[in-house]
Protein backbone atom coordinates (compact mmCIF):
# COMPACT_ATOMS: atom_id res chain seq x y z
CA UNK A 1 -25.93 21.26 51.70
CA UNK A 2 -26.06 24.49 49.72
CA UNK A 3 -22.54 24.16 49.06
CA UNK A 4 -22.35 21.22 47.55
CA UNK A 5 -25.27 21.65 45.29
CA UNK A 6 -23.36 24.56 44.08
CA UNK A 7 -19.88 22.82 43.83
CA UNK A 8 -22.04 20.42 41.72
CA UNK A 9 -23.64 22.55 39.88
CA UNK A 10 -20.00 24.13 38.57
CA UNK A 11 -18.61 20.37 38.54
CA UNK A 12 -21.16 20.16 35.87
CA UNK A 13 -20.70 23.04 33.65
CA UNK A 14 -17.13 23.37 34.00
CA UNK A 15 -16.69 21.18 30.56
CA UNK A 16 -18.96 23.66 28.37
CA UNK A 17 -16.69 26.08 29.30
CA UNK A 18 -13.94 24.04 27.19
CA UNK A 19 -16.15 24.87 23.91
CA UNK A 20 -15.51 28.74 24.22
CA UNK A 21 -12.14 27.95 23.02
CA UNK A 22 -11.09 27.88 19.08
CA UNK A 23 -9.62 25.08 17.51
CA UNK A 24 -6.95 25.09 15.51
CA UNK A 25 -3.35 27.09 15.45
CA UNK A 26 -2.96 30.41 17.05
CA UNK A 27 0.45 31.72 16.32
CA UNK A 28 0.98 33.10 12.57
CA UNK A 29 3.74 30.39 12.54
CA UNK A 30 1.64 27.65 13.44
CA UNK A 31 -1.08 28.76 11.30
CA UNK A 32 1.01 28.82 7.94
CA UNK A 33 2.34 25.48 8.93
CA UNK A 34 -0.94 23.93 8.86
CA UNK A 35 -1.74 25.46 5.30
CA UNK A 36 1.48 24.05 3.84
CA UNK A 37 0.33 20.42 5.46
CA UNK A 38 -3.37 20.88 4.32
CA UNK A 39 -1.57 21.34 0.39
CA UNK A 40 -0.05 17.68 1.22
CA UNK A 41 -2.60 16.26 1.90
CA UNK A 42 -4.91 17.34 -0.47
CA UNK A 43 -2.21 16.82 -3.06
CA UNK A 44 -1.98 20.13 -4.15
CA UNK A 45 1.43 20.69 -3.74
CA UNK A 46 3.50 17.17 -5.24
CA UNK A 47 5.63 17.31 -7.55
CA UNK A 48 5.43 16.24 -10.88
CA UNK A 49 8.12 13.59 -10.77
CA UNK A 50 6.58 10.48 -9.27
CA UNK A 51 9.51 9.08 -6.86
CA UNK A 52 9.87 5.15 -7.12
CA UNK A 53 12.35 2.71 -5.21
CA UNK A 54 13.63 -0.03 -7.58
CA UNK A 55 13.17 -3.54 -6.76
CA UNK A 56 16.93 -3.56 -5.75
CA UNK A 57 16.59 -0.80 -3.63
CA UNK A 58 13.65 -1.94 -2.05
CA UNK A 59 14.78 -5.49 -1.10
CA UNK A 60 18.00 -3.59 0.45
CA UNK A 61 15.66 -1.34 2.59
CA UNK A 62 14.35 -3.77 3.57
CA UNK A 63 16.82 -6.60 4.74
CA UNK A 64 18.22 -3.22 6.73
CA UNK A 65 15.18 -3.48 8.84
CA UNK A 66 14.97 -6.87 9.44
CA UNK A 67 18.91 -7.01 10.40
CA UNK A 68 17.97 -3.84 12.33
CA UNK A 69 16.59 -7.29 14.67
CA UNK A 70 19.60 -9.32 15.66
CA UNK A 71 21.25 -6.32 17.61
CA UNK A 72 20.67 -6.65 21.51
CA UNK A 73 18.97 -3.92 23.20
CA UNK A 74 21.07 -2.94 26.31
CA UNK A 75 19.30 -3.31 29.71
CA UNK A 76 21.01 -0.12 30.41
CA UNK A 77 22.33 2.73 28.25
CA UNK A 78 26.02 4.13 29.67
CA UNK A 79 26.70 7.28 29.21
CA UNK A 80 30.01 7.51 28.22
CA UNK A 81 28.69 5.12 25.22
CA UNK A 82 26.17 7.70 23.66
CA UNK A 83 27.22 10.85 23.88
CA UNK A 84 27.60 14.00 26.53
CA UNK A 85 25.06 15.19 28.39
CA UNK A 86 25.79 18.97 29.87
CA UNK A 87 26.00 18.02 33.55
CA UNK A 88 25.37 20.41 36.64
């Protein structure tokens, strides 16, 4: 009986223990990564040329994604189709 009021006693803190940990990157790496997407999407770092598609351009786009469409999708993928895979 003791035991299991003391398994569920741990049961039940064992998720406040999660909230000792820090969010956010650790490595310098990951850290400077997340600054350079914070600048997008604040909109601190765009560039001063606005980029635009032309009508043209955009109708082209996309009738290559609907024709993307009429191509089957395999059942099964051979190998010898796709590519070389090291094997051991």
């Amino acid at each position: 009986m003791k035991v299991s009021i003391h398994v569920g006693v741990l049961l039940a803190v064992l998720p406040l223990s999660a909230l000792a940990i820090q969010p956010g990157p650790a490595a310098q790496s990951q850290q400077e990564t997340e600054r350079w997407l914070q600048l997008q999407i604040n909109g601190q770092a765009k560039s001063a040329v606005t980029q635009t598609a032309t009508p043209a351009e955009r109708e082209r786009s996309l009738q290559r994604w609907l024709d993307s469409y009429t191509h089957p999708i395999p059942e099964y993928y051979k190998q010898s189709e796709g590519g070389k895979a090291k094997q051991e």
